[in-house]
Protein backbone atom coordinates (compact mmCIF):
# COMPACT_ATOMS: atom_id res chain seq x y z
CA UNK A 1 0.00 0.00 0.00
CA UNK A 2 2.84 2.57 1.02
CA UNK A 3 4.58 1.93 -2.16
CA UNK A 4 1.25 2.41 -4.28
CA UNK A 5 1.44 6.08 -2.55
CA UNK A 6 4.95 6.78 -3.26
CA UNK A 7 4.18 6.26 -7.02
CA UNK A 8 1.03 7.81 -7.38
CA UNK A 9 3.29 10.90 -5.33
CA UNK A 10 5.83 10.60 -8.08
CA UNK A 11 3.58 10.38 -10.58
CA UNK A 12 1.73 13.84 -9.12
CA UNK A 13 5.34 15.61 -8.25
CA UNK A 14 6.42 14.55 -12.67
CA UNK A 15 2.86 15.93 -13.36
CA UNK A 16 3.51 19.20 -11.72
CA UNK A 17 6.61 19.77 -12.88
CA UNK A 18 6.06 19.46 -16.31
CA UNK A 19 3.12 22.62 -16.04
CA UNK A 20 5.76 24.49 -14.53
CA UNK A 21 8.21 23.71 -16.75
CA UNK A 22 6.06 24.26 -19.73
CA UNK A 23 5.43 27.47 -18.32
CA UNK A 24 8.73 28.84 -17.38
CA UNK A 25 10.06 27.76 -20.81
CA UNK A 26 6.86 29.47 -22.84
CA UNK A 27 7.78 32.43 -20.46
CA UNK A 28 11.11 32.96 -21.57
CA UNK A 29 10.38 31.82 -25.34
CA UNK A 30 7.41 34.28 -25.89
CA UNK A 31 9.13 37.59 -24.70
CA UNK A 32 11.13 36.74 -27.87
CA UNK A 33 9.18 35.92 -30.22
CA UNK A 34 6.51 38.75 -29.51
CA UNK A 35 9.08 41.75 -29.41
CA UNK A 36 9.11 44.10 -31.81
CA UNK A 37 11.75 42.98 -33.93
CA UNK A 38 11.87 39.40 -32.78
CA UNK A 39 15.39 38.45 -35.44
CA UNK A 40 17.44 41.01 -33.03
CA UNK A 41 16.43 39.91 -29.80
CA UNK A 42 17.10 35.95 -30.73
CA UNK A 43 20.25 37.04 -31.86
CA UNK A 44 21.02 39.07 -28.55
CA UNK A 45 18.97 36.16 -26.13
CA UNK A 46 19.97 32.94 -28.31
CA UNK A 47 20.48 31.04 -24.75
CA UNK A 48 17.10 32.03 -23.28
CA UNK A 49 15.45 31.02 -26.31
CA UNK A 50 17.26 27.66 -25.98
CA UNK A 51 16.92 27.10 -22.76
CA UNK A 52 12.99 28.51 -22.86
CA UNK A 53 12.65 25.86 -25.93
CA UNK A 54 14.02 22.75 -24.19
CA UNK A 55 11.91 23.42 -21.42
CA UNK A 56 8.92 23.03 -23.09
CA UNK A 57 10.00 20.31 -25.30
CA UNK A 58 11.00 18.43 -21.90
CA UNK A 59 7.35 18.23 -21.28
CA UNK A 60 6.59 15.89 -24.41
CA UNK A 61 9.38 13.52 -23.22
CA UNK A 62 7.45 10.02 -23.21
CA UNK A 63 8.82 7.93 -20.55
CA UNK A 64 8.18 3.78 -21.56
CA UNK A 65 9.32 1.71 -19.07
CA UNK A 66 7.62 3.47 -16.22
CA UNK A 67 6.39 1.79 -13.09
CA UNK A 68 3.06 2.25 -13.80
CA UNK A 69 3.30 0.72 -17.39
CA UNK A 70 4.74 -2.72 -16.00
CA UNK A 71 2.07 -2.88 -13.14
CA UNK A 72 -0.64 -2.53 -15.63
CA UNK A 73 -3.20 -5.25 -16.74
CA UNK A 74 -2.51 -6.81 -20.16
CA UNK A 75 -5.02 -6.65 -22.60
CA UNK A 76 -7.54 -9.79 -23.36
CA UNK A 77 -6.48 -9.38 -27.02
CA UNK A 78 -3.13 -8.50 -28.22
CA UNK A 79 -4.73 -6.71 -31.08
CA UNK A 80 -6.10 -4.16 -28.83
């Protein structure tokens, strides 16, 4: 039972930090991209843009061997 809480507490802490990643990185990309002359300030803030970019990309980062995968019931049908 204890361990069933750690993982659903892992799975909630991974959860939140990808919304606040996602948001720190679309933070630092869209100053960027909405200034005035966007091609100047990418060339003056190239490493927030990176940075703000992997970020949110981190978020999309698919994980397949996860605890919760190999606990999971196997489908009746292996077509499904």
């Amino acid at each position: 039972m204890k361990s069933d809480r750690a993982k659903l507490r892992i799975a909630g802490d991974l959860f939140l930090s990808a919304f606040l990643a996602y948001g720190i990185g679309t933070g630092m990309v869209t100053g960027i991209i909405e200034a005035t002359n966007p091609t100047v300030e990418l060339a003056l803030k190239r490493a927030q843009f990176i940075t703000g970019a992997a970020l949110m990309l981190v978020t999309s980062a698919a994980w397949p061997n996860t605890a919760f995968e190999r606990d999971a019931p196997k489908a009746a049908h292996p077509s499904i």
